[in-house]
N, C-alpha and C. Protein backbone atom coordinates (compact mmCIF):
# COMPACT_ATOMS: atom_id res chain seq x y z
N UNK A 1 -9.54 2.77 -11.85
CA UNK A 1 -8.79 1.74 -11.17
C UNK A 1 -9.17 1.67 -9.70
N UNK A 2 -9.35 3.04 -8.91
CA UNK A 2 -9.63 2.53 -7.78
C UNK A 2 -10.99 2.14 -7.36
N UNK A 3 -12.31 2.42 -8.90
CA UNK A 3 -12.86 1.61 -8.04
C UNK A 3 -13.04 -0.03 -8.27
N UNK A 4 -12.07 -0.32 -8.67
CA UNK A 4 -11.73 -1.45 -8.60
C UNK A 4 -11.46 -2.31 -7.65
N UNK A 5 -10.46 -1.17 -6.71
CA UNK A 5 -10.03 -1.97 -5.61
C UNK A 5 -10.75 -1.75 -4.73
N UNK A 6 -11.97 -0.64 -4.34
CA UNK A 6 -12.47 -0.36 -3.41
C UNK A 6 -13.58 -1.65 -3.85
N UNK A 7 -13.92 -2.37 -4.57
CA UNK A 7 -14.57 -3.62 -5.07
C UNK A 7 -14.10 -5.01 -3.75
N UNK A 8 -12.63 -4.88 -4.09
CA UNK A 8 -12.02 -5.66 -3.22
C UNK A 8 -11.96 -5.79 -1.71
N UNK A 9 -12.24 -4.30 -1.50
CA UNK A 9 -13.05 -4.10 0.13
C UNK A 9 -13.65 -4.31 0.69
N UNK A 10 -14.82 -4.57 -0.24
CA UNK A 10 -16.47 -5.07 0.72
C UNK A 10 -15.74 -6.13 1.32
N UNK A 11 -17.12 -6.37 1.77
CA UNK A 11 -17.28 -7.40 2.72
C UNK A 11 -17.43 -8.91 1.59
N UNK A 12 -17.49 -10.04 2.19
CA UNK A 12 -17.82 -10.88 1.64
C UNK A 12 -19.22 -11.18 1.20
N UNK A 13 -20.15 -11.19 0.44
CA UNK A 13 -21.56 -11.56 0.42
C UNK A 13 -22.09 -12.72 -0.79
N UNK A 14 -21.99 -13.98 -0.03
CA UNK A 14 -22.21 -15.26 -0.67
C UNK A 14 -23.22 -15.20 -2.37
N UNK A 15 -23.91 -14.38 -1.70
CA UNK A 15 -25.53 -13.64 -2.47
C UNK A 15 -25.03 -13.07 -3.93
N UNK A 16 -24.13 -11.91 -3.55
CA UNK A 16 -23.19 -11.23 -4.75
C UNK A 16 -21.78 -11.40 -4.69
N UNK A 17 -21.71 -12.83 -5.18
CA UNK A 17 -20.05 -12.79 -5.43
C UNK A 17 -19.30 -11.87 -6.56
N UNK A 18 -17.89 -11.63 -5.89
CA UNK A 18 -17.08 -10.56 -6.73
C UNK A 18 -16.00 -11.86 -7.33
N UNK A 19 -16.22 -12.18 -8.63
CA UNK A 19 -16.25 -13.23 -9.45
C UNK A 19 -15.10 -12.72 -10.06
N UNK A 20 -13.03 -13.25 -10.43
CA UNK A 20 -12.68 -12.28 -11.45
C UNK A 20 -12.25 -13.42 -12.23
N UNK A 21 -12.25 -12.78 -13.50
CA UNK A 21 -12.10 -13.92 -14.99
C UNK A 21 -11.05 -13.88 -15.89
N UNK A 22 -10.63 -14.83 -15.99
CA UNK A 22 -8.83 -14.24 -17.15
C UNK A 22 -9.02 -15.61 -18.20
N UNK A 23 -8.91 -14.94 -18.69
CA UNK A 23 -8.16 -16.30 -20.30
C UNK A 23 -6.73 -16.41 -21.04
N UNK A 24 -6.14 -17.44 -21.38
CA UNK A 24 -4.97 -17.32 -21.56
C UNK A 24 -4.89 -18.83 -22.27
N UNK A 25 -4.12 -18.53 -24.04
CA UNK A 25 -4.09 -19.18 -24.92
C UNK A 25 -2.45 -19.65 -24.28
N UNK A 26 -2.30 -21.29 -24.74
CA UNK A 26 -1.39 -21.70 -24.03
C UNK A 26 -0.68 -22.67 -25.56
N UNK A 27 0.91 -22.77 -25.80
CA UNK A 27 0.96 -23.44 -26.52
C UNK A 27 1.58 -24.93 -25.87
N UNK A 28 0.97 -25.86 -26.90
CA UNK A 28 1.30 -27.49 -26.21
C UNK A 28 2.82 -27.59 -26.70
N UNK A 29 2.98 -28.01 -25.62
CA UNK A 29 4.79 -28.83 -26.28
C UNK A 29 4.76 -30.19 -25.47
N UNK A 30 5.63 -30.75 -26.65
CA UNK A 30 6.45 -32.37 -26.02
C UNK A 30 7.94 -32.17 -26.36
N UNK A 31 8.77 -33.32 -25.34
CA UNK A 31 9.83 -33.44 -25.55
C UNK A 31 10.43 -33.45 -27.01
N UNK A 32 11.51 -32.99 -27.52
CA UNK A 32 12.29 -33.70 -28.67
C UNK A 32 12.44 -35.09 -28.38
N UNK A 33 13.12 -35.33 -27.33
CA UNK A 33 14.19 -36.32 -27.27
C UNK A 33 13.76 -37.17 -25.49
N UNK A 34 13.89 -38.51 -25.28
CA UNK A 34 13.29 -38.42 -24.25
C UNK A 34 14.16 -38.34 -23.00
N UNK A 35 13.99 -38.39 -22.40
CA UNK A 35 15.07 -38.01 -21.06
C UNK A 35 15.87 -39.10 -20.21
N UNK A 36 16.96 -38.65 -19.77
CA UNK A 36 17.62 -39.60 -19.37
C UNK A 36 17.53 -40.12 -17.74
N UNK A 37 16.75 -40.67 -17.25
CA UNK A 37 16.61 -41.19 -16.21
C UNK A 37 17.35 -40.82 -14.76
N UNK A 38 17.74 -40.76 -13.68
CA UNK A 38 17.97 -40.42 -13.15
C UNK A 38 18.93 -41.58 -12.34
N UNK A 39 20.42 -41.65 -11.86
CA UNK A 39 20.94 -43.33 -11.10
C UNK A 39 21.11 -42.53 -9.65
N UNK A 40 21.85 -43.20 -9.43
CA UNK A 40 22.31 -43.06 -8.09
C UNK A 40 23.35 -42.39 -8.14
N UNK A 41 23.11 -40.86 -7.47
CA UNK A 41 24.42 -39.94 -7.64
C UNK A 41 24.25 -39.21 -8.89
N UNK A 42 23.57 -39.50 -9.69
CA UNK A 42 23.15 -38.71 -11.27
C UNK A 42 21.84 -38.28 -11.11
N UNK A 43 21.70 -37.00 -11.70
CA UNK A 43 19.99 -36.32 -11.31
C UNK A 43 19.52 -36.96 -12.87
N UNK A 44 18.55 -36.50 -13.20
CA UNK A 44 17.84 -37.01 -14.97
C UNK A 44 18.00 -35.91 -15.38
N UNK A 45 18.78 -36.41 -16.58
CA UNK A 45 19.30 -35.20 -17.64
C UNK A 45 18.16 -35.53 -18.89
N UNK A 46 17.68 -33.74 -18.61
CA UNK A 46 16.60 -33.66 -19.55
C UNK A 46 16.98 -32.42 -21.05
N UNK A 47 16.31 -32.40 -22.23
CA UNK A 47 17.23 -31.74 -23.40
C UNK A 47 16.55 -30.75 -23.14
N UNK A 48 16.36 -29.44 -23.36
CA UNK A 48 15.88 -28.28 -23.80
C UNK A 48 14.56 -28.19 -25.04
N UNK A 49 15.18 -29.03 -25.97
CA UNK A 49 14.78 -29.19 -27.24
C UNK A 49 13.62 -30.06 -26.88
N UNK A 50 12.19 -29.06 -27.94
CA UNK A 50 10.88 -29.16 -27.96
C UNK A 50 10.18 -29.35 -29.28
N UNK A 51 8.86 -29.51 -29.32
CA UNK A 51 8.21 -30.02 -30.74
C UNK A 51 7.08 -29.18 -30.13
N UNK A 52 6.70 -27.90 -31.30
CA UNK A 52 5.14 -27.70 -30.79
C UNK A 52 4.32 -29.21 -31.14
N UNK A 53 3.20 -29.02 -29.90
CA UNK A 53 2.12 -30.02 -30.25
C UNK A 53 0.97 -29.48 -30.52
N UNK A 54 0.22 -27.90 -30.66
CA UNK A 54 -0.72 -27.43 -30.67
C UNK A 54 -0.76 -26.51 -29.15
N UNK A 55 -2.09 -25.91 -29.68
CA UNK A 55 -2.38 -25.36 -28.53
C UNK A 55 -3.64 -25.15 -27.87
N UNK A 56 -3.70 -24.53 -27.04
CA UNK A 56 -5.19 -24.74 -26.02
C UNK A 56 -5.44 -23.47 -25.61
N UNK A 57 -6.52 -23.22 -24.83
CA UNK A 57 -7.10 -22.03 -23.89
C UNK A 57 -7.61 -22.54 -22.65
N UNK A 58 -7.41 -21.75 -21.80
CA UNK A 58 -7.50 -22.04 -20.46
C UNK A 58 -8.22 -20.85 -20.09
N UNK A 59 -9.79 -21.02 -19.34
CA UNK A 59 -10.49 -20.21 -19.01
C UNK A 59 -10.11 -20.35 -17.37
N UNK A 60 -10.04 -19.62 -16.99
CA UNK A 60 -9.84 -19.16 -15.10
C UNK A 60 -11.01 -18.27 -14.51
N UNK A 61 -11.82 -18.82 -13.83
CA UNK A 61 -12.44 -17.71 -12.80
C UNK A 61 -11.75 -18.02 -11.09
N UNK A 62 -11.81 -16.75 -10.47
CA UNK A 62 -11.46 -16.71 -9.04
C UNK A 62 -12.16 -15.87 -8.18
N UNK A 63 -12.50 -16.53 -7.29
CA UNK A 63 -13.33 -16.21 -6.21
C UNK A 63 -12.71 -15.70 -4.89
N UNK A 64 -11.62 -14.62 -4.53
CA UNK A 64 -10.26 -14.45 -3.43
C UNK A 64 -11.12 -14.64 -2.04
N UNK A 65 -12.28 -13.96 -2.03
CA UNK A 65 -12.90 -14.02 -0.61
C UNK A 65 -13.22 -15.41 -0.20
N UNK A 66 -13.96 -16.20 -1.53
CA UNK A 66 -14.62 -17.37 -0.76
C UNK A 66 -13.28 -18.75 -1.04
N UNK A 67 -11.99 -18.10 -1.84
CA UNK A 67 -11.27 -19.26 -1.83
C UNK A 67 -11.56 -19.95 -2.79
N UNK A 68 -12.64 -20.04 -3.69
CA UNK A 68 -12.90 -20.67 -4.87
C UNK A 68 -12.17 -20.27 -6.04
N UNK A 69 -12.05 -21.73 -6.83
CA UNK A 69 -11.93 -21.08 -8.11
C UNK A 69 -12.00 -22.13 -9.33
N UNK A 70 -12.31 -21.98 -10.30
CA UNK A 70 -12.84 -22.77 -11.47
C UNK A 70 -11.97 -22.71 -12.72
N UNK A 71 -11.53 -23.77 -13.19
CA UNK A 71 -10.92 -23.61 -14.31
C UNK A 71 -11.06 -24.67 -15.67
N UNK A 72 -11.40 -24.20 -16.92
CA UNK A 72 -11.53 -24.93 -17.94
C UNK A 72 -11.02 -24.82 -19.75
N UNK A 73 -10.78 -26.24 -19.86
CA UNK A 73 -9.78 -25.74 -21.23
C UNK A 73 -10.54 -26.36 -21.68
N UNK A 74 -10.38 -25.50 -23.57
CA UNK A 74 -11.00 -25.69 -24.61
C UNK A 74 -9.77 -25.50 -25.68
N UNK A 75 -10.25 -26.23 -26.66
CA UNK A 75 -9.32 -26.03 -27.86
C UNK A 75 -9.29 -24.50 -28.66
N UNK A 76 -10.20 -23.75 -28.27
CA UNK A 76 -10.37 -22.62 -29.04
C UNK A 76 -10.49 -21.54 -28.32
N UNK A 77 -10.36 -20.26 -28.47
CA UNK A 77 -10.73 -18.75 -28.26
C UNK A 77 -11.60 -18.33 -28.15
N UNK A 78 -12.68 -18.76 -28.41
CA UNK A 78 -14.03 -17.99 -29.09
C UNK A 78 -15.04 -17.32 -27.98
N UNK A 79 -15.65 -16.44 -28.97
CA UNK A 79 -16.83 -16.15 -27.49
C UNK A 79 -18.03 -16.59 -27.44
N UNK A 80 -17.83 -17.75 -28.48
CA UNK A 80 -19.12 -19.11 -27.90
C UNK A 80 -18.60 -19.98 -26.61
N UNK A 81 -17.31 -20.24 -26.44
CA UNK A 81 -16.69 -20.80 -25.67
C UNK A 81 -16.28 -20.18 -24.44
N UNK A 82 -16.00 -18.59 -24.74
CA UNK A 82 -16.24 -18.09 -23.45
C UNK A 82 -17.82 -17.52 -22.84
N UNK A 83 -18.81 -17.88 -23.70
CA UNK A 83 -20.43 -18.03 -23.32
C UNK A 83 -20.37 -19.10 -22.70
N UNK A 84 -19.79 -19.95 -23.11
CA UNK A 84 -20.26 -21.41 -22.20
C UNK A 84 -19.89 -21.45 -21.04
N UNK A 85 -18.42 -20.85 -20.79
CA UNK A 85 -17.80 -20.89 -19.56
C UNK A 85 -18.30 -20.15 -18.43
N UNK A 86 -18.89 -18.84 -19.12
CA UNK A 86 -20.21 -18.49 -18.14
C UNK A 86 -21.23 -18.65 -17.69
N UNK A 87 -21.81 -19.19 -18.80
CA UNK A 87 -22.72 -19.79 -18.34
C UNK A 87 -22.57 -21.32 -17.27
N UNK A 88 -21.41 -22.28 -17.21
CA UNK A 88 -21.30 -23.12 -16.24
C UNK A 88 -21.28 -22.40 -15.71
N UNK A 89 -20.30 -20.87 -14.98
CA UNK A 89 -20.12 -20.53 -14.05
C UNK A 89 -21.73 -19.89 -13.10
N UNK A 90 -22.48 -19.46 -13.96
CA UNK A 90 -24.03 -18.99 -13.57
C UNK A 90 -24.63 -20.02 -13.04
N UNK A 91 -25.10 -20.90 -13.88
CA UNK A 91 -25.83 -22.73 -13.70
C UNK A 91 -25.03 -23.43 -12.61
N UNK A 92 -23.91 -23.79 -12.62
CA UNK A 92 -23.77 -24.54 -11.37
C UNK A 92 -22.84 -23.92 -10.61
N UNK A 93 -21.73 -22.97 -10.97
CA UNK A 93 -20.83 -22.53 -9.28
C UNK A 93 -21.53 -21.82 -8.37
N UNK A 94 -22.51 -21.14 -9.28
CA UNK A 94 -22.88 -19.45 -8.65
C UNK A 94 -24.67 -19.70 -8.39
N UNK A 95 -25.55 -20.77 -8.51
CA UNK A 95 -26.63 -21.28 -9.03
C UNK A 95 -27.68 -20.42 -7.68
N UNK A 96 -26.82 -20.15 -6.60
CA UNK A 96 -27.64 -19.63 -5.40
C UNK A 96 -27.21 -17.59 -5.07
N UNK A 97 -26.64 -17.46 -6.35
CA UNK A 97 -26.33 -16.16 -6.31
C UNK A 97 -27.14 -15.32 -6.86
N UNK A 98 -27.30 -13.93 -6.04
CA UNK A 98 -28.73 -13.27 -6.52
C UNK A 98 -27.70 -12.26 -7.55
N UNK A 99 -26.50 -11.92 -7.77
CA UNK A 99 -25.99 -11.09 -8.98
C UNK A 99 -24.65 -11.80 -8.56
N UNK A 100 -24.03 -11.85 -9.79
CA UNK A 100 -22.68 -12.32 -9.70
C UNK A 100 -21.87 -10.79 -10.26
N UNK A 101 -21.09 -10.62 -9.77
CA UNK A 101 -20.22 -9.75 -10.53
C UNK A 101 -18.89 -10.04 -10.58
N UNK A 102 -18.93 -10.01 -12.45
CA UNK A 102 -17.63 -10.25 -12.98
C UNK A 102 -16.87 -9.16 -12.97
N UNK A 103 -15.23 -9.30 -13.20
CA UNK A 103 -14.47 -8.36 -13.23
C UNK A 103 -13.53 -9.43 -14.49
N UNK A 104 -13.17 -8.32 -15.30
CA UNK A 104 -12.61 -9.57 -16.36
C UNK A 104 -11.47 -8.80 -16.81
N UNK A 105 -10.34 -9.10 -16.75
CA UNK A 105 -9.35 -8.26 -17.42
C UNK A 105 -9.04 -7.94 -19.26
N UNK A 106 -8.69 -6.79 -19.74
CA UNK A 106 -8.92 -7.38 -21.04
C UNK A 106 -7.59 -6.62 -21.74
N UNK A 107 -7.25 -7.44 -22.79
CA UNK A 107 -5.68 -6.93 -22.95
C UNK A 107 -6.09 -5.97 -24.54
N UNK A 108 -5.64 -4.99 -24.30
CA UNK A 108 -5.75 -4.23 -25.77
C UNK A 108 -4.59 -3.81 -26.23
N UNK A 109 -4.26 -3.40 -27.65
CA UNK A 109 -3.25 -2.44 -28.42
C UNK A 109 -2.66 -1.45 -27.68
N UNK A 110 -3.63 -0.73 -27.35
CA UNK A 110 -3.20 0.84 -26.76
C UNK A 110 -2.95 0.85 -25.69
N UNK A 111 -3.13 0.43 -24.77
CA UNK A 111 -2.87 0.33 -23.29
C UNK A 111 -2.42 -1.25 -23.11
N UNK A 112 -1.75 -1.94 -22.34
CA UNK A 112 -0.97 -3.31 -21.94
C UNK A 112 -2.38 -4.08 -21.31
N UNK A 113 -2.87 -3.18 -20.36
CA UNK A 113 -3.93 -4.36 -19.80
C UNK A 113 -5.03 -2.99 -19.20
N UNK A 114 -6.48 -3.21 -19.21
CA UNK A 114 -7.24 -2.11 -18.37
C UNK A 114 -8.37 -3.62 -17.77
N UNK A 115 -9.34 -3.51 -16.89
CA UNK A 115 -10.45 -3.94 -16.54
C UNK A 115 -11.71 -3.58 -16.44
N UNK A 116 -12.36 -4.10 -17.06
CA UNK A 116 -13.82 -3.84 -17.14
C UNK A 116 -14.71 -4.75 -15.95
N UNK A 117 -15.79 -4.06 -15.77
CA UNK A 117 -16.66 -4.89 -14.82
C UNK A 117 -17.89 -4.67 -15.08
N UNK A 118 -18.61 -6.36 -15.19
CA UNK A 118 -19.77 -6.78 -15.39
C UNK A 118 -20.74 -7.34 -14.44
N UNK A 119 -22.07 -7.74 -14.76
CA UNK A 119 -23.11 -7.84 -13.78
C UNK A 119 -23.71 -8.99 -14.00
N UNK A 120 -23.80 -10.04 -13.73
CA UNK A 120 -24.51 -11.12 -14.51
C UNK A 120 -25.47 -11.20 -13.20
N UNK A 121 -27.20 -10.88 -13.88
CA UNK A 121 -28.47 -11.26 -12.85
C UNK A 121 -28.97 -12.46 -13.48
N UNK A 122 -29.32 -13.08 -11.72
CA UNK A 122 -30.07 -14.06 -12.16
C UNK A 122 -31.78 -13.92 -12.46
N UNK A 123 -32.27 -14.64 -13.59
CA UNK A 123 -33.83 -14.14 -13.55
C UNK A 123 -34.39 -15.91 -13.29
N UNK A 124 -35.85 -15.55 -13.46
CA UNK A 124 -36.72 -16.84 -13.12
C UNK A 124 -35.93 -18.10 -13.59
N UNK A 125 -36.24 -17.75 -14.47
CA UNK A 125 -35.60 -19.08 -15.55
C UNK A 125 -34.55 -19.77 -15.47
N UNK A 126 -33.09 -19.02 -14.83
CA UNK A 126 -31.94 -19.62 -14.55
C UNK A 126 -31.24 -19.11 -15.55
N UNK A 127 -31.61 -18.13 -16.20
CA UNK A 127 -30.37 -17.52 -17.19
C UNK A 127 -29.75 -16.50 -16.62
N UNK A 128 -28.96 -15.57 -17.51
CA UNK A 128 -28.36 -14.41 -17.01
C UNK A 128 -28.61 -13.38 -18.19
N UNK A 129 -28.47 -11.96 -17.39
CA UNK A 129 -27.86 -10.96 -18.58
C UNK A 129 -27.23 -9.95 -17.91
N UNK A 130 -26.52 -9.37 -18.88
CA UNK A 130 -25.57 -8.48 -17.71
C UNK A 130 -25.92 -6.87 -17.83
C-alpha cells in the first residue's frame, strides 16, 4: 500500500503519467409514475417508485496531477471492452506519453478492495504492452 502512495508523491511528469482506472456496472432506472410538477408555493412531488431499465458500465480513468480525466460507457463488462478503453486511452489521451502508468483498483472475494499497478509502453508502432 505504501508504495502506492509514495506513487502519489512524485512529481508531475507529462512523459509518464500516473494514470488511475475504476469500472463500475451501473443499473438503469426510470420513473414508475411521472412527477408532479412544481406551482407556486408547492415544490414537485416526485414517487420513489422505479422500473429497472437495464444496465450499463462506466469506465473512469483519472489523471489527479494533470486534472484530467476520461470517461466511457458501454453496455457490457468485458475485457474486450476494457481493451478498448485502453487502448483510446494510449492512442489519443496519452498519444505523447513515453510510459503511462496505470494503477487500477480491483475488487476481490477475499479482501474488499487491493490495487495493482501496471505499465503501458509506448513502442514504434503506437501500440502498448505492459
Amino acid at each position: 500500500m505504501y508504495d502506492i502512495l509514495n506513487l502519489y508523491e512524485e512529481y508531475y511528469d507529462s512523459k509518464n503519467p500516473l494514470v488511475c482506472l475504476d469500472e463500475k456496472p451501473k443499473q438503469l432506472l426510470k420513473d414508475k409514475r411521472k412527477s408532479i410538477p412544481m406551482k407556486p408555493g408547492n415544490p414537485e412531488k416526485c414517487d420513489y417508485e422505479y422500473v429497472g431499465n437495464g444496465t450499463a458500465n462506466v469506465f473512469m480513468a483519472v489523471e489527479f496531477k494533470a486534472g484530467k480525466g476520461v470517461t466511457q460507457i458501454t453496455e457490457r463488462r468485458t475485457m474486450k471492452d476494457f481493451a478498448q478503453f485502453v487502448k483510446i486511452l494510449v492512442n489519443e489521451n496519452y498519444s505523447e506519453a513515453e510510459v503511462i502508468r496505470l494503477l487500477r483498483v480491483i475488487s476481490i472475494s477475499i479482501r474488499k478492495s487491493h490495487s495493482t499497478k501496471h505499465s503501458a509502453k509506448r513502442k514504434q508502432s503506437g501500440s502498448w504492452t505492459r
